[in-house]
PDB file of N, CA and C in Angstrom:
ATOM      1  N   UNK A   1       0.848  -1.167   0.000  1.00  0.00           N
ATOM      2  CA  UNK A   1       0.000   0.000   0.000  1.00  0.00           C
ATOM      3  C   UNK A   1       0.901   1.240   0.000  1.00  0.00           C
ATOM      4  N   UNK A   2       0.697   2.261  -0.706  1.00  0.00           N
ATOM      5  CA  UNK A   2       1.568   3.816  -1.021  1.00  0.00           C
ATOM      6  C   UNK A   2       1.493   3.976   0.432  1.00  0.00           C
ATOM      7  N   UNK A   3       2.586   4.872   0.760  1.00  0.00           N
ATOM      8  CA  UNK A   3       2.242   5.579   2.196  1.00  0.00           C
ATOM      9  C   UNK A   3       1.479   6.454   2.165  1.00  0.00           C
ATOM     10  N   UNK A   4       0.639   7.504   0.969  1.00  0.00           N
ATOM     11  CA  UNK A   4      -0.099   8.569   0.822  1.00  0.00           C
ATOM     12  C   UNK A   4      -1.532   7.380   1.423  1.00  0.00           C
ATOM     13  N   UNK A   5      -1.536   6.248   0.936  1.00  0.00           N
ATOM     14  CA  UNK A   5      -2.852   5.964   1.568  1.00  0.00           C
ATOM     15  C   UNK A   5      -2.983   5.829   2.671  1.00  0.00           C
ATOM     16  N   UNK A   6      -1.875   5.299   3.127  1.00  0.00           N
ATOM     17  CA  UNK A   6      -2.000   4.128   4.669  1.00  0.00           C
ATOM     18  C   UNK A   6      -2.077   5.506   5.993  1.00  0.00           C
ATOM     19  N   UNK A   7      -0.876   7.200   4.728  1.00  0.00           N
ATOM     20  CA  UNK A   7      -1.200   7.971   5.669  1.00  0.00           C
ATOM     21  C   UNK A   7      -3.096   8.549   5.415  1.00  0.00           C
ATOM     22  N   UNK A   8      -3.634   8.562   5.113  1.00  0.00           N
ATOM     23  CA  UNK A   8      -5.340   9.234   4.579  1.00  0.00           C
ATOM     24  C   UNK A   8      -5.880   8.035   5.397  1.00  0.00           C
ATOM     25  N   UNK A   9      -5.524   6.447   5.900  1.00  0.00           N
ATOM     26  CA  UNK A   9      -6.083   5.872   6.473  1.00  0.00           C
ATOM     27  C   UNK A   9      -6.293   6.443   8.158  1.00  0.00           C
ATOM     28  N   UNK A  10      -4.895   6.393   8.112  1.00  0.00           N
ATOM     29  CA  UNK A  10      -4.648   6.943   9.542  1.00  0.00           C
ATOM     30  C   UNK A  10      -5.193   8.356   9.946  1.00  0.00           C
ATOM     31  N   UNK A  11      -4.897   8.887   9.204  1.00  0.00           N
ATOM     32  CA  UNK A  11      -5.649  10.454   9.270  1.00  0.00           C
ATOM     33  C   UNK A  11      -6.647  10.370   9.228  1.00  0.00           C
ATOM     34  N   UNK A  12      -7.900   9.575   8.670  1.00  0.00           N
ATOM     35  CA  UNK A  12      -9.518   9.641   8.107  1.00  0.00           C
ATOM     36  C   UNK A  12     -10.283   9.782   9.613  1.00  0.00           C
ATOM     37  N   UNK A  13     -11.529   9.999   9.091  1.00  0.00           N
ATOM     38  CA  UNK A  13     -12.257  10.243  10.165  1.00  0.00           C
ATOM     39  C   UNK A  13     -13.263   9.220   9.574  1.00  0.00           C
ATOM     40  N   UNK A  14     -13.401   9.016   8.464  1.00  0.00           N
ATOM     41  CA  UNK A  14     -14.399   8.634   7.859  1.00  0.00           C
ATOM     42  C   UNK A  14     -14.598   6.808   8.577  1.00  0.00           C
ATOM     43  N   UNK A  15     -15.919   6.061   8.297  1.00  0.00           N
ATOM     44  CA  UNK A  15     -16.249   4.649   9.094  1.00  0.00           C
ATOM     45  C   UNK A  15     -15.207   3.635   8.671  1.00  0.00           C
ATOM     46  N   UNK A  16     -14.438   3.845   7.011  1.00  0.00           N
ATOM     47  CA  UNK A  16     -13.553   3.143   6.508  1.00  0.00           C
ATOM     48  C   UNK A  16     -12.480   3.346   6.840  1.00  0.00           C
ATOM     49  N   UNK A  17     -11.804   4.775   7.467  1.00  0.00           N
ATOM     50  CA  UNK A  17     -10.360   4.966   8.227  1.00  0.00           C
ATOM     51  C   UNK A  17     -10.503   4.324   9.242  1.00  0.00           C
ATOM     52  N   UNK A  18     -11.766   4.179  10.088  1.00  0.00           N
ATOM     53  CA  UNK A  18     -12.005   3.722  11.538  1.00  0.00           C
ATOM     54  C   UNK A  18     -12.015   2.448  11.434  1.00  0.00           C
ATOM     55  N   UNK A  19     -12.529   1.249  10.795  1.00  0.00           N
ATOM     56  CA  UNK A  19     -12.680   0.033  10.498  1.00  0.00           C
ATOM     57  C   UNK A  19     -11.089  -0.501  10.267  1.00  0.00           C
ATOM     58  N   UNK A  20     -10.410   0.314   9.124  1.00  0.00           N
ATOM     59  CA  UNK A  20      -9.287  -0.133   8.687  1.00  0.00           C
ATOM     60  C   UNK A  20      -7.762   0.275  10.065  1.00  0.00           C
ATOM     61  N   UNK A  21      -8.282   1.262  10.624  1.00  0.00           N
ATOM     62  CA  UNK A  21      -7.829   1.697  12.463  1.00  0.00           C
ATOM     63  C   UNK A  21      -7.513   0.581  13.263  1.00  0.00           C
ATOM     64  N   UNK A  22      -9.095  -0.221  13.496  1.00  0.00           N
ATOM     65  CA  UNK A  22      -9.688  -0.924  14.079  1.00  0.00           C
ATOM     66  C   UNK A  22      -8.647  -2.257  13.743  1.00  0.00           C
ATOM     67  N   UNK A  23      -8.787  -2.386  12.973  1.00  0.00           N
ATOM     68  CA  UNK A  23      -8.152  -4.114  12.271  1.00  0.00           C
ATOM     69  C   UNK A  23      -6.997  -3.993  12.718  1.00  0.00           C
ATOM     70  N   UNK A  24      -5.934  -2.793  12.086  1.00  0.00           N
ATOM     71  CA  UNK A  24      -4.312  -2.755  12.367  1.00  0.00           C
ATOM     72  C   UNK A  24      -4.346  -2.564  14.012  1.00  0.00           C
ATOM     73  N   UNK A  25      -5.153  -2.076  14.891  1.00  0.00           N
ATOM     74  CA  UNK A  25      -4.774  -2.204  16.287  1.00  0.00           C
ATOM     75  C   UNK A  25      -5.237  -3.577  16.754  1.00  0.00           C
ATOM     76  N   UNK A  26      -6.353  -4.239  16.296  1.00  0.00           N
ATOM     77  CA  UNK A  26      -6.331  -5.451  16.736  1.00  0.00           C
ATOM     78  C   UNK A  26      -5.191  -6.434  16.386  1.00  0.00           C
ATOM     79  N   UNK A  27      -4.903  -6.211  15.234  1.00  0.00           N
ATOM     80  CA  UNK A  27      -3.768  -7.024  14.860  1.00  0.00           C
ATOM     81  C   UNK A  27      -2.354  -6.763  15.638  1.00  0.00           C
ATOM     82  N   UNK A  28      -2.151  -5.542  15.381  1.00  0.00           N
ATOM     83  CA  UNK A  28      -0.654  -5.248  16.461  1.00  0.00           C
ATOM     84  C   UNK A  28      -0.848  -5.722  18.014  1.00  0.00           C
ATOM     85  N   UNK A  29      -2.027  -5.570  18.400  1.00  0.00           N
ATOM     86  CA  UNK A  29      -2.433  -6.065  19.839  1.00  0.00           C
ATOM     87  C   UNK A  29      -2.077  -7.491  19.694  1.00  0.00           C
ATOM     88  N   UNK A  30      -2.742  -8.122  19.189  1.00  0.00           N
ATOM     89  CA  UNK A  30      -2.061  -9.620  19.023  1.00  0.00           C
ATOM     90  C   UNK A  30      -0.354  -9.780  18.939  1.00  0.00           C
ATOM     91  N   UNK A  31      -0.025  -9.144  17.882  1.00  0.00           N
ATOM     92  CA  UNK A  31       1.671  -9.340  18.304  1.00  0.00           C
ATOM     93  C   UNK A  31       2.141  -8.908  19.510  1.00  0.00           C
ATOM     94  N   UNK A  32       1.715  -7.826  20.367  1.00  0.00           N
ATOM     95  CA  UNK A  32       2.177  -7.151  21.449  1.00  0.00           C
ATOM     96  C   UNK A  32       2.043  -8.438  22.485  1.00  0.00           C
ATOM     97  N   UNK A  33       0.772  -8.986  21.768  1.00  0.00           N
ATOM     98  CA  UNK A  33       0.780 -10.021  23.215  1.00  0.00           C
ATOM     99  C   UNK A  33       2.140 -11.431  23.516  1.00  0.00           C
ATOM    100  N   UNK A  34       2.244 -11.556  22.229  1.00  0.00           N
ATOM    101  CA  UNK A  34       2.968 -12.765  22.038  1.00  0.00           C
ATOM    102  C   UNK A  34       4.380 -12.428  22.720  1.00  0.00           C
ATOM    103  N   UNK A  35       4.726 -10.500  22.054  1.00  0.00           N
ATOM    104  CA  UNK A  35       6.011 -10.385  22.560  1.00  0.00           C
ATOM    105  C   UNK A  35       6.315  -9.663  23.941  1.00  0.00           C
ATOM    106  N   UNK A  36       5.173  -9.267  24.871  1.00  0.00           N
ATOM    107  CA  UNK A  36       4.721  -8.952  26.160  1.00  0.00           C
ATOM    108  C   UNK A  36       5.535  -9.930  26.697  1.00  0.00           C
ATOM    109  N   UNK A  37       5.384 -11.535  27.142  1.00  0.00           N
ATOM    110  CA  UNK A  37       5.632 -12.358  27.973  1.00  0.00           C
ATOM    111  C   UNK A  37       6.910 -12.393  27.960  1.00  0.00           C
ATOM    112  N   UNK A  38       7.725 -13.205  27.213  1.00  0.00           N
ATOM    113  CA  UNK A  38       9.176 -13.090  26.442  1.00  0.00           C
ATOM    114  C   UNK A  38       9.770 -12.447  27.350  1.00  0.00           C
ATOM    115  N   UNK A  39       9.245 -11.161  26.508  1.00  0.00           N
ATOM    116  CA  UNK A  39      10.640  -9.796  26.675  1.00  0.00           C
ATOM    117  C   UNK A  39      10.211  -9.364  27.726  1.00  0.00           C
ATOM    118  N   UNK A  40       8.797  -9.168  28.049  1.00  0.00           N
ATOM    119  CA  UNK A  40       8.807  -8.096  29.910  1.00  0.00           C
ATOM    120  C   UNK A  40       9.286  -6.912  29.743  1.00  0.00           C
ATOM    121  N   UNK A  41       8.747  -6.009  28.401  1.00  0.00           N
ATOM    122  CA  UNK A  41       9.202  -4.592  28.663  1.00  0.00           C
ATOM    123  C   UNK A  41       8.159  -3.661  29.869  1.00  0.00           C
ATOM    124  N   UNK A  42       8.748  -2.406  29.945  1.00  0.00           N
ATOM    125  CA  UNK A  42       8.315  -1.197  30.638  1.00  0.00           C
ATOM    126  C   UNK A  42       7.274  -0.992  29.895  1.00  0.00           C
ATOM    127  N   UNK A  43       7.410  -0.877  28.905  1.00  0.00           N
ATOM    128  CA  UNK A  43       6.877   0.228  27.707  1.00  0.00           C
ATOM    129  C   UNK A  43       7.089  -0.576  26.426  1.00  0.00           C
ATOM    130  N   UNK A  44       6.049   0.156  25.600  1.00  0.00           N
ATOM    131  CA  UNK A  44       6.433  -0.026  24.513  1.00  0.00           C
ATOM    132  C   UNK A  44       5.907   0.862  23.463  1.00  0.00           C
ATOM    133  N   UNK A  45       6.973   1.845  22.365  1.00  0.00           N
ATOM    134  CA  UNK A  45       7.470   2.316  21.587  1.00  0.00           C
ATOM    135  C   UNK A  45       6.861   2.156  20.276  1.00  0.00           C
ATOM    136  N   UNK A  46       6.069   2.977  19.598  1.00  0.00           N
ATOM    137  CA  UNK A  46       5.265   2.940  18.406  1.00  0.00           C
ATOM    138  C   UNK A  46       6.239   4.166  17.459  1.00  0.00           C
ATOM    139  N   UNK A  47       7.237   3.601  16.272  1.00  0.00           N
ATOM    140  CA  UNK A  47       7.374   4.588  15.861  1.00  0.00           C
ATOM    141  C   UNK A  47       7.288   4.758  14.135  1.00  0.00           C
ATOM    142  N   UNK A  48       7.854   5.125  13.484  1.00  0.00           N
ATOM    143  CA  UNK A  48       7.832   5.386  12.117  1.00  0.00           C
ATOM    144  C   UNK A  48       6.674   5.740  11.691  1.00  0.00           C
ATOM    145  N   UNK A  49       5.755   5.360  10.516  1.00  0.00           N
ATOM    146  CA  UNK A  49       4.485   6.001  10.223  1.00  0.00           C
ATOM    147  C   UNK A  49       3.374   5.975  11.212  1.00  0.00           C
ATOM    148  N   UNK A  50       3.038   4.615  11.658  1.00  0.00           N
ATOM    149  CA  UNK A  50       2.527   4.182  12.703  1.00  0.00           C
ATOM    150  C   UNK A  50       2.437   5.541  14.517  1.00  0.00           C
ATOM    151  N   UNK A  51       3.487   5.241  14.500  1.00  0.00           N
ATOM    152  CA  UNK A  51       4.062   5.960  15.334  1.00  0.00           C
ATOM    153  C   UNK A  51       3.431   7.796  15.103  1.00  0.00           C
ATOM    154  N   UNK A  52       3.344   8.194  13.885  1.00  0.00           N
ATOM    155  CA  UNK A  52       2.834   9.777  13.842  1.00  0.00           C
ATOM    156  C   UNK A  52       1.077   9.635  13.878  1.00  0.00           C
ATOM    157  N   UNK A  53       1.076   8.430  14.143  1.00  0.00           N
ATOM    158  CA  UNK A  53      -0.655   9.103  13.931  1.00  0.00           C
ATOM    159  C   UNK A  53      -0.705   9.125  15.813  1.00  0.00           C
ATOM    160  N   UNK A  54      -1.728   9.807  16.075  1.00  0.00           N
ATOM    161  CA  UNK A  54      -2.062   9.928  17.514  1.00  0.00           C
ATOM    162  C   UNK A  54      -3.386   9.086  17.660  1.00  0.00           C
ATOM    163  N   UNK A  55      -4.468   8.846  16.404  1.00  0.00           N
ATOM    164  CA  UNK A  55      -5.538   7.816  16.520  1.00  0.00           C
ATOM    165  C   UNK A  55      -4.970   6.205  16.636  1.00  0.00           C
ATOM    166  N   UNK A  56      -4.074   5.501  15.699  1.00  0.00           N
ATOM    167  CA  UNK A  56      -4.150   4.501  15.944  1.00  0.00           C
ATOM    168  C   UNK A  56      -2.995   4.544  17.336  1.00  0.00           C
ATOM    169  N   UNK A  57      -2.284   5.066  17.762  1.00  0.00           N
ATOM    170  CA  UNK A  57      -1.721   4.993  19.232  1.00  0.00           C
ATOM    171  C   UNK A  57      -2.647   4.727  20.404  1.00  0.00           C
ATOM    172  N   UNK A  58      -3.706   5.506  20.092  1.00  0.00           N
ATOM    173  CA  UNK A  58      -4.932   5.344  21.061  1.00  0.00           C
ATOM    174  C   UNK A  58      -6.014   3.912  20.998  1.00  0.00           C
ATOM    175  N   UNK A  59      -6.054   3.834  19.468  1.00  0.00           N
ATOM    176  CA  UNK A  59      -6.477   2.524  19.058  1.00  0.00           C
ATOM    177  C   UNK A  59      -5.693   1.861  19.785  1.00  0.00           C
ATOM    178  N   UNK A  60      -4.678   1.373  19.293  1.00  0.00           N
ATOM    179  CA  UNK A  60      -3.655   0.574  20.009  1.00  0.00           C
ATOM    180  C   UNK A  60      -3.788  -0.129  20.971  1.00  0.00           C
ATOM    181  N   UNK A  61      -3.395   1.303  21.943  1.00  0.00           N
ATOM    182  CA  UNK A  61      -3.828   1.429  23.757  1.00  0.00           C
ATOM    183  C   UNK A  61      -5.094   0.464  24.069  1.00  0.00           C
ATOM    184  N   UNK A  62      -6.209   1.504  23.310  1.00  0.00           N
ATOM    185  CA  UNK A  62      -7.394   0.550  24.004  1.00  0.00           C
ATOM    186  C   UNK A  62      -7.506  -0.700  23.821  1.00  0.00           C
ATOM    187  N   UNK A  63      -7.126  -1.183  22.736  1.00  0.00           N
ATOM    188  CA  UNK A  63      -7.138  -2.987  22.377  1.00  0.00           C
ATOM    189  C   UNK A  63      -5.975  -3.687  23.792  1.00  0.00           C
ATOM    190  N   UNK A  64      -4.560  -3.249  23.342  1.00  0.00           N
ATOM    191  CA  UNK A  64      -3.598  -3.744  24.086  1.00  0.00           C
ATOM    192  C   UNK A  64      -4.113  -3.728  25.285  1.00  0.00           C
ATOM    193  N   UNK A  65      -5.118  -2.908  25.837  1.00  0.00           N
ATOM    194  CA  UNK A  65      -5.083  -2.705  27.074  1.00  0.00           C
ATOM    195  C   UNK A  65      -5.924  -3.524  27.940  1.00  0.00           C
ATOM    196  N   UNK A  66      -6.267  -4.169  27.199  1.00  0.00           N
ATOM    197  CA  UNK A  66      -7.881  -5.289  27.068  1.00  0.00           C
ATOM    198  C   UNK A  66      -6.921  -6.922  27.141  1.00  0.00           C
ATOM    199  N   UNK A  67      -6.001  -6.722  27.236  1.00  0.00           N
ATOM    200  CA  UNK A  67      -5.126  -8.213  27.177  1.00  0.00           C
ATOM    201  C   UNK A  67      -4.457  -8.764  28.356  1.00  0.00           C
ATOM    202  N   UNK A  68      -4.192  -9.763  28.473  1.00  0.00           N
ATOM    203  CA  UNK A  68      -3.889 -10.454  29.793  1.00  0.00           C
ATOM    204  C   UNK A  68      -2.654  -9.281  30.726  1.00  0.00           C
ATOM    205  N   UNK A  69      -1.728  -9.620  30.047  1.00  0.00           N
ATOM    206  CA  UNK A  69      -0.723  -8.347  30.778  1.00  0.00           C
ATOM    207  C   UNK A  69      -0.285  -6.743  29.848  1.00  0.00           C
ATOM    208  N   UNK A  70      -1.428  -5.876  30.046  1.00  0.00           N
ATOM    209  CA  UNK A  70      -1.155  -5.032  29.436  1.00  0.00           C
ATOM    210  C   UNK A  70       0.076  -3.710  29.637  1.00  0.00           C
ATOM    211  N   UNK A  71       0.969  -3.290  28.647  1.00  0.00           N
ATOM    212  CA  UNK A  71       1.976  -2.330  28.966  1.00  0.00           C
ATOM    213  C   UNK A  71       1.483  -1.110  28.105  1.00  0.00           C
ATOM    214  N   UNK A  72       1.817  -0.274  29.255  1.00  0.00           N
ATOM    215  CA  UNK A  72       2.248   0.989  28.744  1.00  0.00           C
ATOM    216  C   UNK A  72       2.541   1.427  27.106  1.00  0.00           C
ATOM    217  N   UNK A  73       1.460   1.751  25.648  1.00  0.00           N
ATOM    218  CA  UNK A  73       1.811   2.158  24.546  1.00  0.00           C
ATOM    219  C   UNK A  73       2.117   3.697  24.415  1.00  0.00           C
ATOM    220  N   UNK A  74       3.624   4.190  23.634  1.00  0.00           N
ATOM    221  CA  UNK A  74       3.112   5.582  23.449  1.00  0.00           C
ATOM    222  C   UNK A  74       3.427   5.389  22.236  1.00  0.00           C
ATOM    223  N   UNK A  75       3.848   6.306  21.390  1.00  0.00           N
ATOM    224  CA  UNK A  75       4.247   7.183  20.599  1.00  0.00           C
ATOM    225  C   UNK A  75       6.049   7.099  20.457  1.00  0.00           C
ATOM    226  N   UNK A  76       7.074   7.504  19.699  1.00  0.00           N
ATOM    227  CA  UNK A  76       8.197   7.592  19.705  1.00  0.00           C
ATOM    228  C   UNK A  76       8.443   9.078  19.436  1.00  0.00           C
ATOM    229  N   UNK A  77       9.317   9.427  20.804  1.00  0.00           N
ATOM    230  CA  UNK A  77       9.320  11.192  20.232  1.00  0.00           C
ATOM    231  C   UNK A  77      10.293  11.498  19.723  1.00  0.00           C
ATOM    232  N   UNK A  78      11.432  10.378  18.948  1.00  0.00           N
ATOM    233  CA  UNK A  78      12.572  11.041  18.152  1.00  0.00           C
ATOM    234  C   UNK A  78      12.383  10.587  16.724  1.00  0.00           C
ATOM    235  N   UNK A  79      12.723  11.579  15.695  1.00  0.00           N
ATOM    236  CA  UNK A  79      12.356  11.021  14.402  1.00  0.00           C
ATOM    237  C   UNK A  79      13.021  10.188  13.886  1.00  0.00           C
ATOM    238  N   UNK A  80      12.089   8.823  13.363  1.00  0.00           N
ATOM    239  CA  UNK A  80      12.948   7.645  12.915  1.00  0.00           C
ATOM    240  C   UNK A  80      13.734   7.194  13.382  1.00  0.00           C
ATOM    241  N   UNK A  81      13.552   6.233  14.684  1.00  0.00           N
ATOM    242  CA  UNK A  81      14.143   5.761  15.903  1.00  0.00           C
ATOM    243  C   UNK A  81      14.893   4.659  15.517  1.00  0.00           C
ATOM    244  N   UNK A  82      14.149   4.012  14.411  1.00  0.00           N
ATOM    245  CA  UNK A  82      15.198   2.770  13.783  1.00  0.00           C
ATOM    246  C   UNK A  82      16.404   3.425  12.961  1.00  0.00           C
ATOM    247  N   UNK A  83      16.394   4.532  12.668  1.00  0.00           N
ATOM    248  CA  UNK A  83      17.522   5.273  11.681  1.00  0.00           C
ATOM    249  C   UNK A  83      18.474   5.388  13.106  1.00  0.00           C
ATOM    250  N   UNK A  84      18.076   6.126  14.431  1.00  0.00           N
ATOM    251  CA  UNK A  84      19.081   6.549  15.478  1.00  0.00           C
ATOM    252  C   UNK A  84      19.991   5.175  15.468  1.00  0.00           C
ATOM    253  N   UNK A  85      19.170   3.756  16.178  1.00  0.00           N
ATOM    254  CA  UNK A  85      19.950   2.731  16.314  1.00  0.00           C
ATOM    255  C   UNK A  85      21.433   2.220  15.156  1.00  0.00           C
ATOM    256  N   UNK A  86      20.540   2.013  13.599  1.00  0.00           N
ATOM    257  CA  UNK A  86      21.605   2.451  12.578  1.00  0.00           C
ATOM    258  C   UNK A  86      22.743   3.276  12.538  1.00  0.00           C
ATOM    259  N   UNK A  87      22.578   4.524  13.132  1.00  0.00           N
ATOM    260  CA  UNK A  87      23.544   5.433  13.261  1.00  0.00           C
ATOM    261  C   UNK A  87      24.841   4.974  13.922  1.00  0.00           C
ATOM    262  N   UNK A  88      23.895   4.959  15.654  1.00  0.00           N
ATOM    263  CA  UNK A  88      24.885   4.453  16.865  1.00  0.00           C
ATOM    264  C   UNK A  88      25.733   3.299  16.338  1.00  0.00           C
ATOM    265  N   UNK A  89      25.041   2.139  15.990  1.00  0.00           N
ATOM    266  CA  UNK A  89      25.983   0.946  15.378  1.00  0.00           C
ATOM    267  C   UNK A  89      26.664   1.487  14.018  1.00  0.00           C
ATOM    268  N   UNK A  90      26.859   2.180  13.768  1.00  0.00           N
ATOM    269  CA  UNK A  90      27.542   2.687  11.655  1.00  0.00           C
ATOM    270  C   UNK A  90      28.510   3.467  12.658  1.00  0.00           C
ATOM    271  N   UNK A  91      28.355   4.215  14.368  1.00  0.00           N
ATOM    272  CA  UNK A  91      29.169   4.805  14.873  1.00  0.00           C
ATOM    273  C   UNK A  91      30.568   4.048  15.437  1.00  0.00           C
ATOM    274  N   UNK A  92      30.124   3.012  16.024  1.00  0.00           N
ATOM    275  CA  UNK A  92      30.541   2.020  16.604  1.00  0.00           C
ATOM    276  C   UNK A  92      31.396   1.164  16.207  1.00  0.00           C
ATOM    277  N   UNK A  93      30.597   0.894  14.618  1.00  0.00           N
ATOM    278  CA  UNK A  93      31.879   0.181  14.131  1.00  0.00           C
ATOM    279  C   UNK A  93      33.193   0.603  13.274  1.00  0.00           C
ATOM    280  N   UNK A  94      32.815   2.499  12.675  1.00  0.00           N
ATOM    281  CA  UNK A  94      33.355   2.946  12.828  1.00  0.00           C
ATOM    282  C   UNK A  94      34.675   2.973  13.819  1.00  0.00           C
ATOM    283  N   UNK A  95      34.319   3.744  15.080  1.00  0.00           N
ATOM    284  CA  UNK A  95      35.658   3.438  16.164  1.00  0.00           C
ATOM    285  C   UNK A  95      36.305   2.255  16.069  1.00  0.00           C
ATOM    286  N   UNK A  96      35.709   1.333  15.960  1.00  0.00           N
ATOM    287  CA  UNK A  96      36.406  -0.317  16.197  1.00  0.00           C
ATOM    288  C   UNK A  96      37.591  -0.225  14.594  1.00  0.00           C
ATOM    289  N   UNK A  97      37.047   0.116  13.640  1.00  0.00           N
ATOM    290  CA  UNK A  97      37.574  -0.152  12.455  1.00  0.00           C
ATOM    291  C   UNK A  97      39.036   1.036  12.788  1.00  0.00           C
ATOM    292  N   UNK A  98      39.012   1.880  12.770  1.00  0.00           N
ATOM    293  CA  UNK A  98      39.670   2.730  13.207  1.00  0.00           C
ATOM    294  C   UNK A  98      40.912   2.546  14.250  1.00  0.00           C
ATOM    295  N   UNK A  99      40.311   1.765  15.163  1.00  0.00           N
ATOM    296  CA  UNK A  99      41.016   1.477  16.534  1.00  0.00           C
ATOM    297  C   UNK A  99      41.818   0.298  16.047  1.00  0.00           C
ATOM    298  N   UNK A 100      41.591  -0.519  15.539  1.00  0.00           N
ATOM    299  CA  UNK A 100      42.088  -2.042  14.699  1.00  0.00           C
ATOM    300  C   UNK A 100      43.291  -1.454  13.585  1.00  0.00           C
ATOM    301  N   UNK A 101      42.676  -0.578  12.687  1.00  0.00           N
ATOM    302  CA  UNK A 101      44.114  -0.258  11.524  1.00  0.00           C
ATOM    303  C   UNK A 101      44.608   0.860  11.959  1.00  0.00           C
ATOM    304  N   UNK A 102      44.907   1.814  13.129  1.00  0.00           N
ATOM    305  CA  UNK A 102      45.583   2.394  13.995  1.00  0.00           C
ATOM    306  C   UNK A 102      47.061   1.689  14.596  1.00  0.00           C
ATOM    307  N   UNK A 103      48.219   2.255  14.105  1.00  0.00           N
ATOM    308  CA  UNK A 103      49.549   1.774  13.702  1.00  0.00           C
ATOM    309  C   UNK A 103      49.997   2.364  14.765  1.00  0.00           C
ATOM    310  N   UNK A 104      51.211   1.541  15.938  1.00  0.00           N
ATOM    311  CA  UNK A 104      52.133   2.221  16.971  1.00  0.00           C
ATOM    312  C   UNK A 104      52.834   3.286  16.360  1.00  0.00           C
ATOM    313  N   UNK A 105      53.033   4.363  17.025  1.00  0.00           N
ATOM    314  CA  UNK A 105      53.842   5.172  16.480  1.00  0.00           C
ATOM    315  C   UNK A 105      55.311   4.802  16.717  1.00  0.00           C
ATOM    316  N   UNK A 106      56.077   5.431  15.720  1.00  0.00           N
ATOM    317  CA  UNK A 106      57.412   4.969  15.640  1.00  0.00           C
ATOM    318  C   UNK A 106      58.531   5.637  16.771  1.00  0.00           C
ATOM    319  N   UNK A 107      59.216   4.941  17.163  1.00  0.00           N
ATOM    320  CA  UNK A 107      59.915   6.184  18.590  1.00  0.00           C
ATOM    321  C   UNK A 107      61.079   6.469  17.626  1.00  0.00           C
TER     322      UNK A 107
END
């Protein structure tokens, strides 16, 4: 699906943005549940397109919240949170690469 739609889904007000709302929070609620037990987070982190709408966050919430052990959903408040992680590690291995072909100096 284009992102111009999936964003007009998320944005709609209309019974077909709400229905099609409806489905993707029931559905993510289901994965949340599976990966709830497992991992045992605090929280959990809605970000990229998903993440900018403020309706399906709330969708979300109310489904997730309806489930055996429900956590804490927000929003992600830094842009493109999977790009930060990318960064930090492209930083990281940077230094290492660096630190590895880094030659004693000669006395």
């Amino acid at each position: 699906m284009p992102a111009l739609v999936i964003h007009e889904i998320l944005a709609g007000h209309d019974e077909h943005a709400q229905r099609m709302r409806t489905a993707l929070a029931r559905a993510v609620s289901g994965v949340l549940c599976a990966l709830v037990s497992p991992a045992d987070p605090r929280v959990i982190v809605i970000g990229g397109e998903w993440g900018l709408s403020p309706t399906l966050i709330r969708d979300i919430e109310q489904h997730f919240g309806r489930t055996p052990r429900p956590v804490p959903v927000t929003a992600a408040t830094l842009p493109a949170p999977e790009l930060r992680a990318a960064r930090v590690r492209a930083v990281e291995e940077l230094r290492s690469l660096i630190i590895r072909s880094a030659r004693p100096a000669r006395a």
